[in-house]
PDB file of N, CA and C in Angstrom:
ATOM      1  N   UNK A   1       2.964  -5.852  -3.533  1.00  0.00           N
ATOM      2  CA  UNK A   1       4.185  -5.367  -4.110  1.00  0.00           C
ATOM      3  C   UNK A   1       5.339  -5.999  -3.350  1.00  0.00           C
ATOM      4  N   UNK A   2       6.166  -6.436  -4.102  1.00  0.00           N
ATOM      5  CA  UNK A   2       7.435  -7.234  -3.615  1.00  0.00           C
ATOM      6  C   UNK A   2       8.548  -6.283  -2.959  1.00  0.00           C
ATOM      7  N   UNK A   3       9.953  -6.225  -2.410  1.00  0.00           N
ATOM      8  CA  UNK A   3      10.427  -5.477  -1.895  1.00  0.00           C
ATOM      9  C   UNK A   3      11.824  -6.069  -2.439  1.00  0.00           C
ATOM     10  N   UNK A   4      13.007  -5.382  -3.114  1.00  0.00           N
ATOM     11  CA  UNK A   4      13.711  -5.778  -3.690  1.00  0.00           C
ATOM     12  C   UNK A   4      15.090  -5.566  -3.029  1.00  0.00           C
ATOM     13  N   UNK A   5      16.219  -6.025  -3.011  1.00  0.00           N
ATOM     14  CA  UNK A   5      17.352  -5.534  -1.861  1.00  0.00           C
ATOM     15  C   UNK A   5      17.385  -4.288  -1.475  1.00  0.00           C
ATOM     16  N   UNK A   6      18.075  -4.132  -0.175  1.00  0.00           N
ATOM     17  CA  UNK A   6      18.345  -2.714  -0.069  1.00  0.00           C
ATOM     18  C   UNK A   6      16.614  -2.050   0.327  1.00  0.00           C
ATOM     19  N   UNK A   7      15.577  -2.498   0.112  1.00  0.00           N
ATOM     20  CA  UNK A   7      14.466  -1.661   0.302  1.00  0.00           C
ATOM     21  C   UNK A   7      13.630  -1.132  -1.010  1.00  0.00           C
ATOM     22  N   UNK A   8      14.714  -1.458  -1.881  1.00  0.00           N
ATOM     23  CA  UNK A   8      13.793  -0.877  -3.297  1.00  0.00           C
ATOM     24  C   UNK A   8      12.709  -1.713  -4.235  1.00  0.00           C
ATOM     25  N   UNK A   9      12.066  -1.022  -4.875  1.00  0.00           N
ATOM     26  CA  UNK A   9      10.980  -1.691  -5.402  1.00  0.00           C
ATOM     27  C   UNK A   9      11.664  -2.246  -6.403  1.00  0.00           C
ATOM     28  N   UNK A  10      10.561  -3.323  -7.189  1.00  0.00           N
ATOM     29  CA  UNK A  10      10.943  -3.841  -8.063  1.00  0.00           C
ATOM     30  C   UNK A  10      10.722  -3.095  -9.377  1.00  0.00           C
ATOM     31  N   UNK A  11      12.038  -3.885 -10.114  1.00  0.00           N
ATOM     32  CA  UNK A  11      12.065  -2.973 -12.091  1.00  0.00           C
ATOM     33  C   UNK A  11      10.569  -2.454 -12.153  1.00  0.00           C
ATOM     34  N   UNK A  12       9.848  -3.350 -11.743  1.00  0.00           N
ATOM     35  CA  UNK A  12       8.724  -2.989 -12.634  1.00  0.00           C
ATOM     36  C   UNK A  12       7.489  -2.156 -11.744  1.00  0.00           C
ATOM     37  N   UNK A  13       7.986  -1.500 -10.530  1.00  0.00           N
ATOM     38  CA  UNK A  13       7.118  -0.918 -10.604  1.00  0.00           C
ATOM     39  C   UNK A  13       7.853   0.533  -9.576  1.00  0.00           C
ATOM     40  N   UNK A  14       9.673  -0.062 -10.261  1.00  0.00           N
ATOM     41  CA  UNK A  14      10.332   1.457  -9.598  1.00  0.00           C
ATOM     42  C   UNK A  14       9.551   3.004 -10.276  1.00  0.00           C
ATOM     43  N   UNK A  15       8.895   3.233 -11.561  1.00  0.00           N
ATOM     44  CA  UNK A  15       8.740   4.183 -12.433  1.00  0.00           C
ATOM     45  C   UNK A  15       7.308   4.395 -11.842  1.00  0.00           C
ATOM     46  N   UNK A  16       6.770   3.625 -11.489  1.00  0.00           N
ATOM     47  CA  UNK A  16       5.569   4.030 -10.261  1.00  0.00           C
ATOM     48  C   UNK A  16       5.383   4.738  -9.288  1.00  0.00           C
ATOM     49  N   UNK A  17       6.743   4.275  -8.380  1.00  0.00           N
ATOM     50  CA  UNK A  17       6.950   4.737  -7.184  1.00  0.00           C
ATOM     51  C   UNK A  17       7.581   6.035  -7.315  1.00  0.00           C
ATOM     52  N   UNK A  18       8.313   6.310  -8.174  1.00  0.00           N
ATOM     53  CA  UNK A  18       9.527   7.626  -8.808  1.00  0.00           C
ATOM     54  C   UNK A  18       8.190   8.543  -8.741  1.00  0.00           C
ATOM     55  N   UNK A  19       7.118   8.398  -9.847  1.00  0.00           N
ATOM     56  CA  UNK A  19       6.204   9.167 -10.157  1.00  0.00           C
ATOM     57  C   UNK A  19       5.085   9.658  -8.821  1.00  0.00           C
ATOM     58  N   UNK A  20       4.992   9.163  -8.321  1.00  0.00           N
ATOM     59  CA  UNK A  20       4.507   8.942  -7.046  1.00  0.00           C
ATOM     60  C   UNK A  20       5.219  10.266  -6.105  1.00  0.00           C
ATOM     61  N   UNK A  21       6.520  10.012  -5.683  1.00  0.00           N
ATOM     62  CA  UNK A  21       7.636  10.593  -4.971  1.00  0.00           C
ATOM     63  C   UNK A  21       7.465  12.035  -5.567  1.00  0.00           C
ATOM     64  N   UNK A  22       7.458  11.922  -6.921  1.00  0.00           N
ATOM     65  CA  UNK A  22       7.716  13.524  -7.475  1.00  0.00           C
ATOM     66  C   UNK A  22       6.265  14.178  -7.705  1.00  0.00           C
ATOM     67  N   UNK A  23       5.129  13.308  -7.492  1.00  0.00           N
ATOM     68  CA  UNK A  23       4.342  14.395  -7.210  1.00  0.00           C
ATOM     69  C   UNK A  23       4.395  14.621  -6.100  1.00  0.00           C
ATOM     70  N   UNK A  24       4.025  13.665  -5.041  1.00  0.00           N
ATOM     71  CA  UNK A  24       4.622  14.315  -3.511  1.00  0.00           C
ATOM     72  C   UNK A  24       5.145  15.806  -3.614  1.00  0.00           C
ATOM     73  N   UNK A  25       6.135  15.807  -4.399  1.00  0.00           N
ATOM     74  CA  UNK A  25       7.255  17.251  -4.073  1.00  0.00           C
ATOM     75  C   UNK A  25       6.970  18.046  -5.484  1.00  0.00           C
ATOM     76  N   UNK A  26       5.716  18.414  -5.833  1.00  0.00           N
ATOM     77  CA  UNK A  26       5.974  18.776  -6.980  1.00  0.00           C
ATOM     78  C   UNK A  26       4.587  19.896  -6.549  1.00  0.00           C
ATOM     79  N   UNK A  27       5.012  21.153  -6.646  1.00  0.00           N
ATOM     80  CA  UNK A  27       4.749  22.254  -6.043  1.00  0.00           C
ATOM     81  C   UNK A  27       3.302  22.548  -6.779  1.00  0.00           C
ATOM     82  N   UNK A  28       2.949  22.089  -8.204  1.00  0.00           N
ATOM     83  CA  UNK A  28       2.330  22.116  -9.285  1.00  0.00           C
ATOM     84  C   UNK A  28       1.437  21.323  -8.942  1.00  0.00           C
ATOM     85  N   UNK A  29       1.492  19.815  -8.009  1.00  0.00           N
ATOM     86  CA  UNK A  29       0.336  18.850  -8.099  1.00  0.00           C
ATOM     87  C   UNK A  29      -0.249  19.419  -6.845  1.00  0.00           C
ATOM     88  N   UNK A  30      -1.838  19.238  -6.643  1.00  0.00           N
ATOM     89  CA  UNK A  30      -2.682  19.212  -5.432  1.00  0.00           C
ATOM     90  C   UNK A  30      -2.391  18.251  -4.510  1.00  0.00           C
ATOM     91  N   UNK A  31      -2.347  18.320  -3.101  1.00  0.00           N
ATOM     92  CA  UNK A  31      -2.516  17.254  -2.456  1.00  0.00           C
ATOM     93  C   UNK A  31      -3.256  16.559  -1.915  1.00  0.00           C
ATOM     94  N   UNK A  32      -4.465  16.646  -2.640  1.00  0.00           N
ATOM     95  CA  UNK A  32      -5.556  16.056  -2.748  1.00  0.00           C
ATOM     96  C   UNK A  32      -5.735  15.521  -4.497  1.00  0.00           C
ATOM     97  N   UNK A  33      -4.425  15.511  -5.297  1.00  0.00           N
ATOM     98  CA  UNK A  33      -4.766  15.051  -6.461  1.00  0.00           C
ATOM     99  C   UNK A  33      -5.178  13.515  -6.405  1.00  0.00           C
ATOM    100  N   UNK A  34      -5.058  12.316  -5.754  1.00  0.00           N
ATOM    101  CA  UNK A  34      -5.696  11.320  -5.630  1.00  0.00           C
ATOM    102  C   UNK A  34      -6.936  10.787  -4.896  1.00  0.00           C
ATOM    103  N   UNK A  35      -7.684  11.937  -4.498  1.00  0.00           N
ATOM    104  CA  UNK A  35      -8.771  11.823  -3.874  1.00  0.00           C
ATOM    105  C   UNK A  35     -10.054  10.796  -4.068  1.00  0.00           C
ATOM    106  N   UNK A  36     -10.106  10.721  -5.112  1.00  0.00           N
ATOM    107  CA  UNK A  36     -10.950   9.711  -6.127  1.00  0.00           C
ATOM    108  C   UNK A  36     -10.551   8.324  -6.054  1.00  0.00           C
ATOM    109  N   UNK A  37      -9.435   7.985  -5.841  1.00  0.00           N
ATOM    110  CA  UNK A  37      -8.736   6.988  -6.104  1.00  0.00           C
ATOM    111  C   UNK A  37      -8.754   5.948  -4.339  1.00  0.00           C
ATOM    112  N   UNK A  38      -9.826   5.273  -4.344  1.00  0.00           N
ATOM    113  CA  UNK A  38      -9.340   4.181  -3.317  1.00  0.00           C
ATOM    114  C   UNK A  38      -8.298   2.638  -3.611  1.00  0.00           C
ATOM    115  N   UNK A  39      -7.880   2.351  -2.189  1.00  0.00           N
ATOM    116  CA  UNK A  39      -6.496   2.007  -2.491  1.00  0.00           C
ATOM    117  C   UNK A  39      -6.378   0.648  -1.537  1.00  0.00           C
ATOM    118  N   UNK A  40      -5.918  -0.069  -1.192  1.00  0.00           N
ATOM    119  CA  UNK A  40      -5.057  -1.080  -0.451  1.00  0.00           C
ATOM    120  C   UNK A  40      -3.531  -1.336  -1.111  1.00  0.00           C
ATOM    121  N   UNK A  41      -3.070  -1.656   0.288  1.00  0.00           N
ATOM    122  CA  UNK A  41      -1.464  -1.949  -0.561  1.00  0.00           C
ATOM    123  C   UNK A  41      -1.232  -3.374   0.356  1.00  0.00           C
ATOM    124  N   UNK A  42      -0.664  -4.630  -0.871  1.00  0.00           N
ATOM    125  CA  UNK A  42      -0.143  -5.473   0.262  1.00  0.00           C
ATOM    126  C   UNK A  42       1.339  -5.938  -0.048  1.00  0.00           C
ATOM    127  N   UNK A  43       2.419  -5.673   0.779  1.00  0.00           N
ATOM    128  CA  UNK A  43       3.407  -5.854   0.725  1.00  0.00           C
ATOM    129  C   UNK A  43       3.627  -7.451   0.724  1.00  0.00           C
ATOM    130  N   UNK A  44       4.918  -8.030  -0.289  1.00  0.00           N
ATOM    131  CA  UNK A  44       5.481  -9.525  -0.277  1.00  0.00           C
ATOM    132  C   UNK A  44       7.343  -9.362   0.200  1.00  0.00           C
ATOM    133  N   UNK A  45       7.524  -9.655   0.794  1.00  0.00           N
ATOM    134  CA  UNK A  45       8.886 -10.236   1.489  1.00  0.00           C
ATOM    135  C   UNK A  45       9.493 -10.948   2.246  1.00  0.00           C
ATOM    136  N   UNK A  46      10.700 -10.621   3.206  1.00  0.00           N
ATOM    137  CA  UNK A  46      11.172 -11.883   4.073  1.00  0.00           C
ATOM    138  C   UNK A  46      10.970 -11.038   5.555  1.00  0.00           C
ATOM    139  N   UNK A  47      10.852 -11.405   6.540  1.00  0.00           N
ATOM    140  CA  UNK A  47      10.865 -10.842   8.128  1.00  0.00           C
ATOM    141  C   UNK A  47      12.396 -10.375   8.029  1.00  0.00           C
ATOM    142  N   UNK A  48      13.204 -11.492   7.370  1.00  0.00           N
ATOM    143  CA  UNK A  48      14.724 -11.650   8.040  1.00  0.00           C
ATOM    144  C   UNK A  48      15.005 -10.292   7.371  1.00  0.00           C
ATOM    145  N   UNK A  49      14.452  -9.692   6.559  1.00  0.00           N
ATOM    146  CA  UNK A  49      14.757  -8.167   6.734  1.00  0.00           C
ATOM    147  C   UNK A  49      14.398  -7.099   7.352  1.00  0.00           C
ATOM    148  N   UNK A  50      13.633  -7.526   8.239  1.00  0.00           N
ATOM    149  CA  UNK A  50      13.402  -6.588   9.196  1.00  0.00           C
ATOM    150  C   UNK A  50      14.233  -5.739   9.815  1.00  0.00           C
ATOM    151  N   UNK A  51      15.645  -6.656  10.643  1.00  0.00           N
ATOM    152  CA  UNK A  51      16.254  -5.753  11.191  1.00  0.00           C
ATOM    153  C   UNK A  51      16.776  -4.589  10.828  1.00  0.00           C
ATOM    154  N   UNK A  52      17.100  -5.221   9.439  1.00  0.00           N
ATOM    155  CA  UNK A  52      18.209  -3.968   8.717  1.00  0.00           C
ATOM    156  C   UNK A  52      16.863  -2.832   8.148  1.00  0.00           C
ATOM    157  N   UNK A  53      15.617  -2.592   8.593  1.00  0.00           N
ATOM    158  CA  UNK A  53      14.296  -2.016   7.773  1.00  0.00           C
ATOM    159  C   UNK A  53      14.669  -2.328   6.583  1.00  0.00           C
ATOM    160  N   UNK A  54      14.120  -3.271   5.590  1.00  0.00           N
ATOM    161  CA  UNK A  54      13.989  -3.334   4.334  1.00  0.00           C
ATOM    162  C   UNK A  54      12.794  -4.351   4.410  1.00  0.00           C
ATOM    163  N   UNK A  55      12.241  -4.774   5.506  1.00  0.00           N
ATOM    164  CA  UNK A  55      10.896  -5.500   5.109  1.00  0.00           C
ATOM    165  C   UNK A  55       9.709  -4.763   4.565  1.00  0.00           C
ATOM    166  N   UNK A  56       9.488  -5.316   3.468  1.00  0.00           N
ATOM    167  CA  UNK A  56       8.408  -4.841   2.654  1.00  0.00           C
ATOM    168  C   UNK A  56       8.705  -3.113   2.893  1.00  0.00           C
ATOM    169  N   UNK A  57       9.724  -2.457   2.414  1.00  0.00           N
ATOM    170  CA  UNK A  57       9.790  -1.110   2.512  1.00  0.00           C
ATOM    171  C   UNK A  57       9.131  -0.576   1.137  1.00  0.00           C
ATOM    172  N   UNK A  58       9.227  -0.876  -0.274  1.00  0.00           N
ATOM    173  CA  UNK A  58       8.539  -0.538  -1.177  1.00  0.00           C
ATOM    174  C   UNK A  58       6.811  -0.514  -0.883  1.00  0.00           C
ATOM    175  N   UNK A  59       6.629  -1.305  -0.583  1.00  0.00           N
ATOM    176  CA  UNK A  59       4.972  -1.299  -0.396  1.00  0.00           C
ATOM    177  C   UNK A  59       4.811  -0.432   0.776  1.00  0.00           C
ATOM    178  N   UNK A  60       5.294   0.165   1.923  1.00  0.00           N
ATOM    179  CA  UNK A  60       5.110   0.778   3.287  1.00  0.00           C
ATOM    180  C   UNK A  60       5.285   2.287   1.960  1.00  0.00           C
ATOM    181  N   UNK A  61       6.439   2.612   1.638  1.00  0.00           N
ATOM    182  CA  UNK A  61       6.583   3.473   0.388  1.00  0.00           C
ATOM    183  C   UNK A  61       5.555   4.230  -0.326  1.00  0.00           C
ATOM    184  N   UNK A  62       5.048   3.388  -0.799  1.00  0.00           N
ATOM    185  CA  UNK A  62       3.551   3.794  -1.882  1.00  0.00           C
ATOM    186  C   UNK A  62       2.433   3.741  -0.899  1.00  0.00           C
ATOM    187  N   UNK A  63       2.231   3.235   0.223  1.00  0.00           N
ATOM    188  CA  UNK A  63       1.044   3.356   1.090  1.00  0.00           C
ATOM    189  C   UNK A  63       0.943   4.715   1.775  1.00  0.00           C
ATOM    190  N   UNK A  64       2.089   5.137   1.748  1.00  0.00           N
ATOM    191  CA  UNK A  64       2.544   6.426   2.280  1.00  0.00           C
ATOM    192  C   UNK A  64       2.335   7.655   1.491  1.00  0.00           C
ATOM    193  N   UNK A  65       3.014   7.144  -0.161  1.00  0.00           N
ATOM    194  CA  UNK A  65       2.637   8.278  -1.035  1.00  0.00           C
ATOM    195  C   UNK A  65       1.074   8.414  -1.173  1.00  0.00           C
ATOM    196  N   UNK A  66       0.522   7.288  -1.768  1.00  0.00           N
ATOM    197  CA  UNK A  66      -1.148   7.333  -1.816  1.00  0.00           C
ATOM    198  C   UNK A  66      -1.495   8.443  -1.112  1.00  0.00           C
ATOM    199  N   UNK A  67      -1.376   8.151   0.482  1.00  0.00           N
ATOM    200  CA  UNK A  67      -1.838   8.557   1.553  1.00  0.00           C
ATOM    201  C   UNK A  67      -1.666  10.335   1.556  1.00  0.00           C
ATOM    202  N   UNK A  68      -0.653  10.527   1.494  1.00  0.00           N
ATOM    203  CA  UNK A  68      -0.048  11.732   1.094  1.00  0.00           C
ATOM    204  C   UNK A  68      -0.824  12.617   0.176  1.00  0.00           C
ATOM    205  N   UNK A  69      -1.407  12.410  -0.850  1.00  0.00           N
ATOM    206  CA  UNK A  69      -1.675  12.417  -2.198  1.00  0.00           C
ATOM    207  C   UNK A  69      -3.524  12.395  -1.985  1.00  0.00           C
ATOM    208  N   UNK A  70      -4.262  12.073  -0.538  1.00  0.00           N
ATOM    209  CA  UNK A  70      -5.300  12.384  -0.165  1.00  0.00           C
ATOM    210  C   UNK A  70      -6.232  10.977  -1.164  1.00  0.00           C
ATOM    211  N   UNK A  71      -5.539   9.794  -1.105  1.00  0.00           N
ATOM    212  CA  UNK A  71      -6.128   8.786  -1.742  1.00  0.00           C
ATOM    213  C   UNK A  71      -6.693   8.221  -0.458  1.00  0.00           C
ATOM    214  N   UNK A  72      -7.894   7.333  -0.760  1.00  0.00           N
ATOM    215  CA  UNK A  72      -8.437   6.771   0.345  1.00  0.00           C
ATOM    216  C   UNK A  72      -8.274   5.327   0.845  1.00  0.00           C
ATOM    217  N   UNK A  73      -8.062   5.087   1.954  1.00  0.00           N
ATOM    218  CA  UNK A  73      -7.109   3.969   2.401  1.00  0.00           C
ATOM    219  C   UNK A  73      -8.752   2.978   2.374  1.00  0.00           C
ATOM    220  N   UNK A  74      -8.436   1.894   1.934  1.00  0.00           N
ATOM    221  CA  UNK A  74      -9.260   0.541   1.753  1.00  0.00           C
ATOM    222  C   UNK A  74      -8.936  -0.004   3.374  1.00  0.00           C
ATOM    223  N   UNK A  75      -7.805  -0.131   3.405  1.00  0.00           N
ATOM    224  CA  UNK A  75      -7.446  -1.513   4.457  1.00  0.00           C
ATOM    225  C   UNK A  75      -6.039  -1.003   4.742  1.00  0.00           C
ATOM    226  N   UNK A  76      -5.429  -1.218   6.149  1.00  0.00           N
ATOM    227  CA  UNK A  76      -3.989  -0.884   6.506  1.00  0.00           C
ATOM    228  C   UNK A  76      -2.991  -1.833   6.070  1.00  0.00           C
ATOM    229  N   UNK A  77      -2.038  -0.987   5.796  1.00  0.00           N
ATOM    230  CA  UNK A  77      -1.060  -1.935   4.695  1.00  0.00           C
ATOM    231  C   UNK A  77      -0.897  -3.071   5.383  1.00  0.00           C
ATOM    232  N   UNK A  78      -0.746  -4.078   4.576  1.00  0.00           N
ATOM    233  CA  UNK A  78      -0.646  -5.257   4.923  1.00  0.00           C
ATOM    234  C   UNK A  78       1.290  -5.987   4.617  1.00  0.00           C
ATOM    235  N   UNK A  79       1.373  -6.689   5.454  1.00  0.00           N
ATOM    236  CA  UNK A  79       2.641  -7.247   4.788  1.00  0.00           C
ATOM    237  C   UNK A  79       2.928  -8.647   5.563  1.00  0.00           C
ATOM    238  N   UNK A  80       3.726  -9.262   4.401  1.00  0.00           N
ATOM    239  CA  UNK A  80       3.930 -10.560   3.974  1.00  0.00           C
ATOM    240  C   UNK A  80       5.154 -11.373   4.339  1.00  0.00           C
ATOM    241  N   UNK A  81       5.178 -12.243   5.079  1.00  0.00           N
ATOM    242  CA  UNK A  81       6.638 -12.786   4.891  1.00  0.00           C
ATOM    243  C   UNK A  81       6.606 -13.777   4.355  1.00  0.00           C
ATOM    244  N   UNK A  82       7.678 -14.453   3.694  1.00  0.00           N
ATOM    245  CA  UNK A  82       7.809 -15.553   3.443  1.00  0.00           C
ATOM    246  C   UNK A  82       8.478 -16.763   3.812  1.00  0.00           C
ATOM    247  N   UNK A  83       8.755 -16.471   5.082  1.00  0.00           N
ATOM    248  CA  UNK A  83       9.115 -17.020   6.820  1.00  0.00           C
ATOM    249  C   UNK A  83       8.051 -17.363   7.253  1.00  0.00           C
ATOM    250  N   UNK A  84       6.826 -17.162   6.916  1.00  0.00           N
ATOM    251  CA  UNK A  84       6.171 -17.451   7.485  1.00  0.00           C
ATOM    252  C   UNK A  84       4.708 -17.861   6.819  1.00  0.00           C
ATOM    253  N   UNK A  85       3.467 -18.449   7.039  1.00  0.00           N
ATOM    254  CA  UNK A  85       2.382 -19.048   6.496  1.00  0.00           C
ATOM    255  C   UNK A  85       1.762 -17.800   5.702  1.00  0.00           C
ATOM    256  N   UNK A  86       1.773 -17.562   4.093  1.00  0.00           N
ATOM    257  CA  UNK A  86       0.974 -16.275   3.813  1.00  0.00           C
ATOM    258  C   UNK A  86      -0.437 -16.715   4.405  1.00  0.00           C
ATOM    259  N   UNK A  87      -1.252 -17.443   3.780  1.00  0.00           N
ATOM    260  CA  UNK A  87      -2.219 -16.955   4.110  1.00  0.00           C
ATOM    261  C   UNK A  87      -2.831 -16.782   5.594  1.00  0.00           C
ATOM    262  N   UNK A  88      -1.935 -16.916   6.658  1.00  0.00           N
ATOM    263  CA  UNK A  88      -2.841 -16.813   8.059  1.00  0.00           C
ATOM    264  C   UNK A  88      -2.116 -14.980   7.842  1.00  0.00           C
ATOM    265  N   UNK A  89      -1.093 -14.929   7.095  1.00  0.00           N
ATOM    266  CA  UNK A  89      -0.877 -13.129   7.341  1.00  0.00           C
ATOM    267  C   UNK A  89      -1.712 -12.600   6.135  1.00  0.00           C
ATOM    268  N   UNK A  90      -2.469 -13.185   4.849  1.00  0.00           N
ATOM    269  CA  UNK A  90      -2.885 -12.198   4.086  1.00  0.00           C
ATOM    270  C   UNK A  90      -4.438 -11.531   4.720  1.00  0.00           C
ATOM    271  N   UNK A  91      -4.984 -13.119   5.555  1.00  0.00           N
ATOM    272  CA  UNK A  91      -6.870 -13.217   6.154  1.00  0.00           C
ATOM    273  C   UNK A  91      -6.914 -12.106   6.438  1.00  0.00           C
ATOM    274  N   UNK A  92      -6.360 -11.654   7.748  1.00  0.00           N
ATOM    275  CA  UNK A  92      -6.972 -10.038   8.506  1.00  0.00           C
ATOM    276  C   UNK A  92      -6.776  -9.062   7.316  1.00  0.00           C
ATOM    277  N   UNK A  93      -5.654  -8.981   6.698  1.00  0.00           N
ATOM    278  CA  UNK A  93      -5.685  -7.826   5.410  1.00  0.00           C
ATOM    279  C   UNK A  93      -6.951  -8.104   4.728  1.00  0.00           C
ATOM    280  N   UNK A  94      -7.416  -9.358   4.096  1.00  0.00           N
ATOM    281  CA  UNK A  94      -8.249  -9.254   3.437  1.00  0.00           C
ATOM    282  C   UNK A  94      -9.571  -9.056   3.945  1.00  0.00           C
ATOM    283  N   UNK A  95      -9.671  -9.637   5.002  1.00  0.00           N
ATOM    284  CA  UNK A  95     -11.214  -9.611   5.594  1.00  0.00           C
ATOM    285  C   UNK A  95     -10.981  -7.584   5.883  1.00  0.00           C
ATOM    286  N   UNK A  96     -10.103  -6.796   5.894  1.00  0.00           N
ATOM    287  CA  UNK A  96     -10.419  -5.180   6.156  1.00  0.00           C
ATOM    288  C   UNK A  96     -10.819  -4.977   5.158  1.00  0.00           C
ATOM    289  N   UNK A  97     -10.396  -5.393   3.773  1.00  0.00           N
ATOM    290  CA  UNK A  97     -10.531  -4.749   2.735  1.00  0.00           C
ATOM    291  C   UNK A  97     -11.979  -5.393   2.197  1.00  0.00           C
ATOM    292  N   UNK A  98     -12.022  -6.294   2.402  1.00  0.00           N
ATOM    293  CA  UNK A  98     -13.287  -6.892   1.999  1.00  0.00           C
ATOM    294  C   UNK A  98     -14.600  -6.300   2.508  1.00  0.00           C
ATOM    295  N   UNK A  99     -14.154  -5.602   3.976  1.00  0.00           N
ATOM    296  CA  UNK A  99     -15.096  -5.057   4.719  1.00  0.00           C
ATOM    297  C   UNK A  99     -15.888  -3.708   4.210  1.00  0.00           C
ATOM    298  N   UNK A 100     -14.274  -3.039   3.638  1.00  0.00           N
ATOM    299  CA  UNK A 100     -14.427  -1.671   3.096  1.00  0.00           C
ATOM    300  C   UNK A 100     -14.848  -1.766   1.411  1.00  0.00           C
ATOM    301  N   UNK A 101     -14.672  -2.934   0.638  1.00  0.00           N
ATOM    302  CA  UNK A 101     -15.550  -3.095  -0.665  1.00  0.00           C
ATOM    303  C   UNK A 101     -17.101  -3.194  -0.167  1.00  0.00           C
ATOM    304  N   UNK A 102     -17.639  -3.583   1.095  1.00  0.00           N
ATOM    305  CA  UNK A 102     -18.900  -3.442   1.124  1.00  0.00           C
ATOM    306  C   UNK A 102     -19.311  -2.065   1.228  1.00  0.00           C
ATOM    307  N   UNK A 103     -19.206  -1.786   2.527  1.00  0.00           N
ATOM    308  CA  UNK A 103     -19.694  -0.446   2.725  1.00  0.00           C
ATOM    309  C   UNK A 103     -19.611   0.541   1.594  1.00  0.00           C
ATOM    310  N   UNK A 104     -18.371   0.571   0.778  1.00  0.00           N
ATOM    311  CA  UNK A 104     -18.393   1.506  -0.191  1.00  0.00           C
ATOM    312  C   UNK A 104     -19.364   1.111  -1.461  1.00  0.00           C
ATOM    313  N   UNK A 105     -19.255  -0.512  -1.432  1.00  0.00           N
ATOM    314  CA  UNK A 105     -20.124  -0.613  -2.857  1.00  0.00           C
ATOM    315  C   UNK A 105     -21.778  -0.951  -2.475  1.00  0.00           C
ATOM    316  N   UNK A 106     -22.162  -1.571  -1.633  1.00  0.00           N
ATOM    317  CA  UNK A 106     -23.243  -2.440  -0.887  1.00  0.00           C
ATOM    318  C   UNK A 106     -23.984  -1.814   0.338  1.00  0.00           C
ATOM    319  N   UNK A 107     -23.207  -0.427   0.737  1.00  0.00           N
ATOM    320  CA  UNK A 107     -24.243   0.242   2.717  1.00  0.00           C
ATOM    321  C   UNK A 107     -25.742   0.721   1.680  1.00  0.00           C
ATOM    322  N   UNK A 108     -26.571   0.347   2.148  1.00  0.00           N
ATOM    323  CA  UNK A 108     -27.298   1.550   2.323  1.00  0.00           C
ATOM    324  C   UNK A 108     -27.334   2.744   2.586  1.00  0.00           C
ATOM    325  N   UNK A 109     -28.071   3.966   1.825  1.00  0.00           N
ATOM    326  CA  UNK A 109     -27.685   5.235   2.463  1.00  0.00           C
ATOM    327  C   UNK A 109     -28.742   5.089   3.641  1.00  0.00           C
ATOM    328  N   UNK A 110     -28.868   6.007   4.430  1.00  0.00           N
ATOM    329  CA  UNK A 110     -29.639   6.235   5.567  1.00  0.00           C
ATOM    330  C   UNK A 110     -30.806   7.138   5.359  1.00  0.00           C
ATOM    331  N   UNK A 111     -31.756   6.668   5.656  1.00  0.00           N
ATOM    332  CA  UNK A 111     -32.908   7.634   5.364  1.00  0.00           C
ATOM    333  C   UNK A 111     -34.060   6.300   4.815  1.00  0.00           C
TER     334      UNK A 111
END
């Protein structure tokens, strides 16, 4: 997920994040309503926003709501600059998540 000025997500996936936010606070949903639901998030942006926090803040955002929401984390959010070489920053994200598609789809049970 990209990170758009200011920290906000992009058009297209602000109505995501909104929905997200308001179950968070929505007295009516469980917080365990995403329990079922495993997840990775990988954030795309610039470092040079770091200082002001707006690097990759949309994707830190939804890794948070998920989380919140009792969804199960794949791999720790990952994030991206574009200052810098993606793929030596996407490898470690992917090799976690890749790790956690085994075990969940491929362990053996025990016994």
């Amino acid at each position: 997920m990209s990170t758009h000025p200011d920290g906000k997500p992009p058009p297209h996936c602000a109505h995501f994040c909104t929905l997200l936010d308001d179950h968070i606070n929505d007295f009516r949903v469980n917080r365990d309503a995403l329990a079922h639901l495993h997840f990775a998030v990988l954030g795309f942006g610039s470092a040079d926003y770091e200082p002001a926090g707006h690097f990759c803040t949309a994707a830190a955002q939804v890794d948070v709501f998920l989380e919140k929401l009792a969804a199960c984390r794949l791999a720790p959010l990952g994030r991206v600059s574009d200052t810098r070489e993606a793929e030596k920053q996407v490898a470690p994200w992917l090799s976690a998540l890749l790790h956690s598609l085994d075990r969940l789809f491929f362990s053996v049970a025990p016994g």
